[in-house]
PDB file of N, CA and C in Angstrom:
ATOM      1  N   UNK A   1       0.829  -1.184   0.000  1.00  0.00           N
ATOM      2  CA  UNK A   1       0.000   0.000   0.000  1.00  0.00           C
ATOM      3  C   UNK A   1       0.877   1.252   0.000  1.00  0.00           C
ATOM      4  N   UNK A   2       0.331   2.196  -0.916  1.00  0.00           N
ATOM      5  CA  UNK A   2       0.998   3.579  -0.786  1.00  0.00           C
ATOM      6  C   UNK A   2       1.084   4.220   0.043  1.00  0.00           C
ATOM      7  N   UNK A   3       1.803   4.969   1.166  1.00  0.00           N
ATOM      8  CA  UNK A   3       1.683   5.850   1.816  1.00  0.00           C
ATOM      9  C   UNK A   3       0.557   7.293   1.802  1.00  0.00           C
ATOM     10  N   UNK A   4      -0.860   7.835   2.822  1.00  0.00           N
ATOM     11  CA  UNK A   4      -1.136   7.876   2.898  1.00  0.00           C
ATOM     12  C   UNK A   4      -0.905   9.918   3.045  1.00  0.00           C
ATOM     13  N   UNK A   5       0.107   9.825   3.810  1.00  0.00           N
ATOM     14  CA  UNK A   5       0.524  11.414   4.357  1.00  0.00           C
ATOM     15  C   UNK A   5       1.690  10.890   4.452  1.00  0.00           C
ATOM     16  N   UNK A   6       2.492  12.406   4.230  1.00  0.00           N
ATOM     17  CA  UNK A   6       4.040  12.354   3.718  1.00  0.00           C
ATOM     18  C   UNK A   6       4.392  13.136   5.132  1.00  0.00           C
ATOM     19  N   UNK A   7       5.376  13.926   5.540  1.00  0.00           N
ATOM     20  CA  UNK A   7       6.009  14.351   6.778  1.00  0.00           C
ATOM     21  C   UNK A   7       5.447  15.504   6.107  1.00  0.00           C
ATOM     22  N   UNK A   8       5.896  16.024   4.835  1.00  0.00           N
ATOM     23  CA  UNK A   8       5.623  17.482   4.793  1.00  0.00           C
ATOM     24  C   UNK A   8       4.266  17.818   4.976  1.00  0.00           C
ATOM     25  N   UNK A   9       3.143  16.582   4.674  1.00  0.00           N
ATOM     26  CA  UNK A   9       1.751  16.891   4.979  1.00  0.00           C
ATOM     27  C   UNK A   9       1.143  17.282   6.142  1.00  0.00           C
ATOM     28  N   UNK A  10       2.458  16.309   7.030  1.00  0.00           N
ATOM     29  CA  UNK A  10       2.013  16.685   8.819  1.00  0.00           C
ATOM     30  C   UNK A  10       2.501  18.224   9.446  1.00  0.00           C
ATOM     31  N   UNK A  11       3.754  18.343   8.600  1.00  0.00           N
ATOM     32  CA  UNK A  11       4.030  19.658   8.884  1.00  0.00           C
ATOM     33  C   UNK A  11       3.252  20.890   8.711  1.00  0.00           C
ATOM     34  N   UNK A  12       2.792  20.276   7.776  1.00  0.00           N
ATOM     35  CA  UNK A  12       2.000  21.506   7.211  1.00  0.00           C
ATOM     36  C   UNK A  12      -0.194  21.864   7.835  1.00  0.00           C
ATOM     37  N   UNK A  13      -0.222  20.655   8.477  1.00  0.00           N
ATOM     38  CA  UNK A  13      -0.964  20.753   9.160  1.00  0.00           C
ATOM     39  C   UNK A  13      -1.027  21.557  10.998  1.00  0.00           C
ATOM     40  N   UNK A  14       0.262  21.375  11.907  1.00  0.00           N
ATOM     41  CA  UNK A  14       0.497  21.763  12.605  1.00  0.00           C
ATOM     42  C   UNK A  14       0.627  23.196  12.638  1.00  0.00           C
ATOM     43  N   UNK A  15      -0.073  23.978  13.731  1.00  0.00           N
ATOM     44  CA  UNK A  15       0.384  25.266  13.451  1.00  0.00           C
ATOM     45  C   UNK A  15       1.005  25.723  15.101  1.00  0.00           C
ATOM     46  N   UNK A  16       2.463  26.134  14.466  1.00  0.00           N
ATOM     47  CA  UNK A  16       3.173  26.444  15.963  1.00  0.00           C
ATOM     48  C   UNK A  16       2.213  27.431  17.035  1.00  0.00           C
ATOM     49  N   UNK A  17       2.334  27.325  17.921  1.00  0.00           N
ATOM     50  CA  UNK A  17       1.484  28.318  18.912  1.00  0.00           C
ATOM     51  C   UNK A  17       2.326  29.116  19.654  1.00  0.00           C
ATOM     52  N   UNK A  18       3.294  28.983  19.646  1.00  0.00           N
ATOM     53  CA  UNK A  18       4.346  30.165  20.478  1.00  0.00           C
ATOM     54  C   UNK A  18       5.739  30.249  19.211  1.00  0.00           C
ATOM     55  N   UNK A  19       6.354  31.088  19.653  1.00  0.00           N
ATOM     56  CA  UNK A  19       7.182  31.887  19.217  1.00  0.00           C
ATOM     57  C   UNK A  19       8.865  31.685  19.829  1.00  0.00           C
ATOM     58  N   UNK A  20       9.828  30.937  19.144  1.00  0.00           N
ATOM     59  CA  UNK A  20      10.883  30.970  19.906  1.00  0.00           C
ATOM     60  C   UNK A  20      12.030  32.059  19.327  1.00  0.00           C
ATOM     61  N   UNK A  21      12.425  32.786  20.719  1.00  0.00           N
ATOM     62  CA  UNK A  21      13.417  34.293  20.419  1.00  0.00           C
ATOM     63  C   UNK A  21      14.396  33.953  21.429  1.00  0.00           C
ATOM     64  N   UNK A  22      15.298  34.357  20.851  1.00  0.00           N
ATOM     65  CA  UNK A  22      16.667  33.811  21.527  1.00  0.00           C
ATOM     66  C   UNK A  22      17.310  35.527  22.287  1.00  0.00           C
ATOM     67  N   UNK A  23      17.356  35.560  23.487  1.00  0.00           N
ATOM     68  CA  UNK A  23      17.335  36.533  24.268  1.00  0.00           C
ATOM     69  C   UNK A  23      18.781  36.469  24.408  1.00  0.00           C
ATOM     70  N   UNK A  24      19.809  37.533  24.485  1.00  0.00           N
ATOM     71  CA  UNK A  24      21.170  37.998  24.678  1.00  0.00           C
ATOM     72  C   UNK A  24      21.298  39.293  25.689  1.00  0.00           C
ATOM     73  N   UNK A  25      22.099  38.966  26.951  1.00  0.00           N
ATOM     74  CA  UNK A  25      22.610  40.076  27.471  1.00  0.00           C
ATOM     75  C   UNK A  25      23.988  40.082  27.693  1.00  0.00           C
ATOM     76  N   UNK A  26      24.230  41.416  28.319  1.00  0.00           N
ATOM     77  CA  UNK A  26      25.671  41.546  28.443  1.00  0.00           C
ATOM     78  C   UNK A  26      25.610  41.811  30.139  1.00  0.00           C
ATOM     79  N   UNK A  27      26.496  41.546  30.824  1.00  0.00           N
ATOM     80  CA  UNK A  27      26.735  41.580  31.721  1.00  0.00           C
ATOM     81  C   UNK A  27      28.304  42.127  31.822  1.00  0.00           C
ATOM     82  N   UNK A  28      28.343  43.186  32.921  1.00  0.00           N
ATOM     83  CA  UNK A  28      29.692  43.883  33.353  1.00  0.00           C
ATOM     84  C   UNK A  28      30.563  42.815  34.507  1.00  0.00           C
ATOM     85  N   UNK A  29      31.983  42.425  34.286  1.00  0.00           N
ATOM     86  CA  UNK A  29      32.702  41.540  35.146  1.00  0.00           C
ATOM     87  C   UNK A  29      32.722  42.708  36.062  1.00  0.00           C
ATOM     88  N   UNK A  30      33.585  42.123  37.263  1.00  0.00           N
ATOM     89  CA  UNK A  30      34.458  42.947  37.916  1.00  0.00           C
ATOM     90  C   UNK A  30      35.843  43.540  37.473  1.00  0.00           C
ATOM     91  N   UNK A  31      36.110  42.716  36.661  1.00  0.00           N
ATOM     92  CA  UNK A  31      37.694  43.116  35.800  1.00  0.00           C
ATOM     93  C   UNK A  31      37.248  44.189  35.096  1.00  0.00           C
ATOM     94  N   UNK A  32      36.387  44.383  34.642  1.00  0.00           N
ATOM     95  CA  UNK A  32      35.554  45.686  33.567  1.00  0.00           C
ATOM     96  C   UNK A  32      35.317  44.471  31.979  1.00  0.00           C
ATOM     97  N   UNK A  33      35.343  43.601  32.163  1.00  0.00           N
ATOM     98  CA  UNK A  33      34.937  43.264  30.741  1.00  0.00           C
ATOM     99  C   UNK A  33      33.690  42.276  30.545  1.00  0.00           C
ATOM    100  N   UNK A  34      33.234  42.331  29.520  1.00  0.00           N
ATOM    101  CA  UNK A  34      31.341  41.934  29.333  1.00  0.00           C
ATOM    102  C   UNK A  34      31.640  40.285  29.047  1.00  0.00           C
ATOM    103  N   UNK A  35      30.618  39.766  29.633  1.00  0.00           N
ATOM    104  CA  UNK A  35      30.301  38.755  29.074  1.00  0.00           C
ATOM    105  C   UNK A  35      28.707  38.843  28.595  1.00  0.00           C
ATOM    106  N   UNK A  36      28.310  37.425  28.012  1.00  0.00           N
ATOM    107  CA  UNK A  36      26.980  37.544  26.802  1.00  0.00           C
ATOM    108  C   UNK A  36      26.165  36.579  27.568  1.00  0.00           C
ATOM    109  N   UNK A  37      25.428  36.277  28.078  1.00  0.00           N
ATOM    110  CA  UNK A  37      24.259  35.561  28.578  1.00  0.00           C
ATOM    111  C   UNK A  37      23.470  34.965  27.630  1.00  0.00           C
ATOM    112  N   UNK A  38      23.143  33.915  27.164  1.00  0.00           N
ATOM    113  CA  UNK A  38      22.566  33.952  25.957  1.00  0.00           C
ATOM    114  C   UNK A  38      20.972  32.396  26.690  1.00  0.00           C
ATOM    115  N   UNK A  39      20.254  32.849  26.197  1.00  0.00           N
ATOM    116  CA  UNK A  39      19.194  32.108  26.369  1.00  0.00           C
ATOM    117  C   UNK A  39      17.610  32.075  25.295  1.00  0.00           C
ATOM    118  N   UNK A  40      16.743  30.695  25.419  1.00  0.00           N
ATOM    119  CA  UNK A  40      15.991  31.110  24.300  1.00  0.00           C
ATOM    120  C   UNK A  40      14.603  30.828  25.093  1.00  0.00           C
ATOM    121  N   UNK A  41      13.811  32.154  24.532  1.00  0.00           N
ATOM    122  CA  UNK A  41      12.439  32.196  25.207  1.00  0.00           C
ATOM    123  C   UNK A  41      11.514  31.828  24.719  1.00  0.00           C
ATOM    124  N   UNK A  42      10.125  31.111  25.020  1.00  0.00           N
ATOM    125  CA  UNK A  42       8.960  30.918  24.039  1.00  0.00           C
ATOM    126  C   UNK A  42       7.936  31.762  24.565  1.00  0.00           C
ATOM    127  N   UNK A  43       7.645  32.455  23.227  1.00  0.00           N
ATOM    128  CA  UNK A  43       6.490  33.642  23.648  1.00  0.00           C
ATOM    129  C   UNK A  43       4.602  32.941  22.928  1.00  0.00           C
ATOM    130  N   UNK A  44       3.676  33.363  23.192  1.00  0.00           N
ATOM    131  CA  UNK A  44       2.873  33.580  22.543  1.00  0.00           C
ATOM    132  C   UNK A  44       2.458  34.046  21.037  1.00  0.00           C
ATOM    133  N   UNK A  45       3.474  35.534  21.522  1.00  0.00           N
ATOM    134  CA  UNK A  45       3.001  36.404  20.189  1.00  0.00           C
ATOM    135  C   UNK A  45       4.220  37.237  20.796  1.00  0.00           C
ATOM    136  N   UNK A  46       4.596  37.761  19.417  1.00  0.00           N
ATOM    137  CA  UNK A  46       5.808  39.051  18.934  1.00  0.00           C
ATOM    138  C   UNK A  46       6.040  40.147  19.808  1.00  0.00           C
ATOM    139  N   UNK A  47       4.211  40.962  20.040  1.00  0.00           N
ATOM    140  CA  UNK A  47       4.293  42.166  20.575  1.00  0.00           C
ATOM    141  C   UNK A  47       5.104  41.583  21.811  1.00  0.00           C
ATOM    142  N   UNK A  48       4.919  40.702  22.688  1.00  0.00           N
ATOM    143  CA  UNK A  48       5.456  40.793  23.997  1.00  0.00           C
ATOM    144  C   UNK A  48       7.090  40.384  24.079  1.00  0.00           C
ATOM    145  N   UNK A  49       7.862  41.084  23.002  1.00  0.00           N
ATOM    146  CA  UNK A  49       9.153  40.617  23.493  1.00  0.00           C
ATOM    147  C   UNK A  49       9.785  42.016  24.234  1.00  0.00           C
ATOM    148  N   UNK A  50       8.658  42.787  24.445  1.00  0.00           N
ATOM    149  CA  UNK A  50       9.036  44.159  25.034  1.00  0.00           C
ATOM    150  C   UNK A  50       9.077  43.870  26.898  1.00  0.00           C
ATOM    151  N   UNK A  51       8.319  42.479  27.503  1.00  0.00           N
ATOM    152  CA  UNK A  51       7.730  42.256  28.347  1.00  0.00           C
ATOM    153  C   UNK A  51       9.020  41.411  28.950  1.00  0.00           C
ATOM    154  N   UNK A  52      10.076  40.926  28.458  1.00  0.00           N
ATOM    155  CA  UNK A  52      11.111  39.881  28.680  1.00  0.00           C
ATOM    156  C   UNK A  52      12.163  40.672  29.687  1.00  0.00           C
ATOM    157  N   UNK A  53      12.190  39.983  30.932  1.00  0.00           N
ATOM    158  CA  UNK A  53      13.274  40.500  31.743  1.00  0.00           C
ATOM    159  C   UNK A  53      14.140  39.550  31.897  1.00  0.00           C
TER     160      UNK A  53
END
């Protein structure tokens, strides 16, 4: 028997519900030099990447 649904069919049925944004800070050493914090957030929706602490 032929295959029925392909991967791209399933993909294309799913619809993501959040939003992944990859958040970067800098942080001051004590020596005086930065390091980068790096982490990734899942939002809802876009507008709220103003809301990310």
């Amino acid at each position: 028997m032929a295959k029925q649904q392909s991967f791209v069919d399933k993909v294309k049925k799913s619809k993501p519900t959040h939003i992944n944004v990859k958040v970067v800070r800098t942080v001051k050493t004590a020596n005086g030099t930065y390091k980068f914090q790096e982490r990734f957030v899942k939002l809802d929706d876009i507008s709220k990447i103003t809301e990310i602490k």
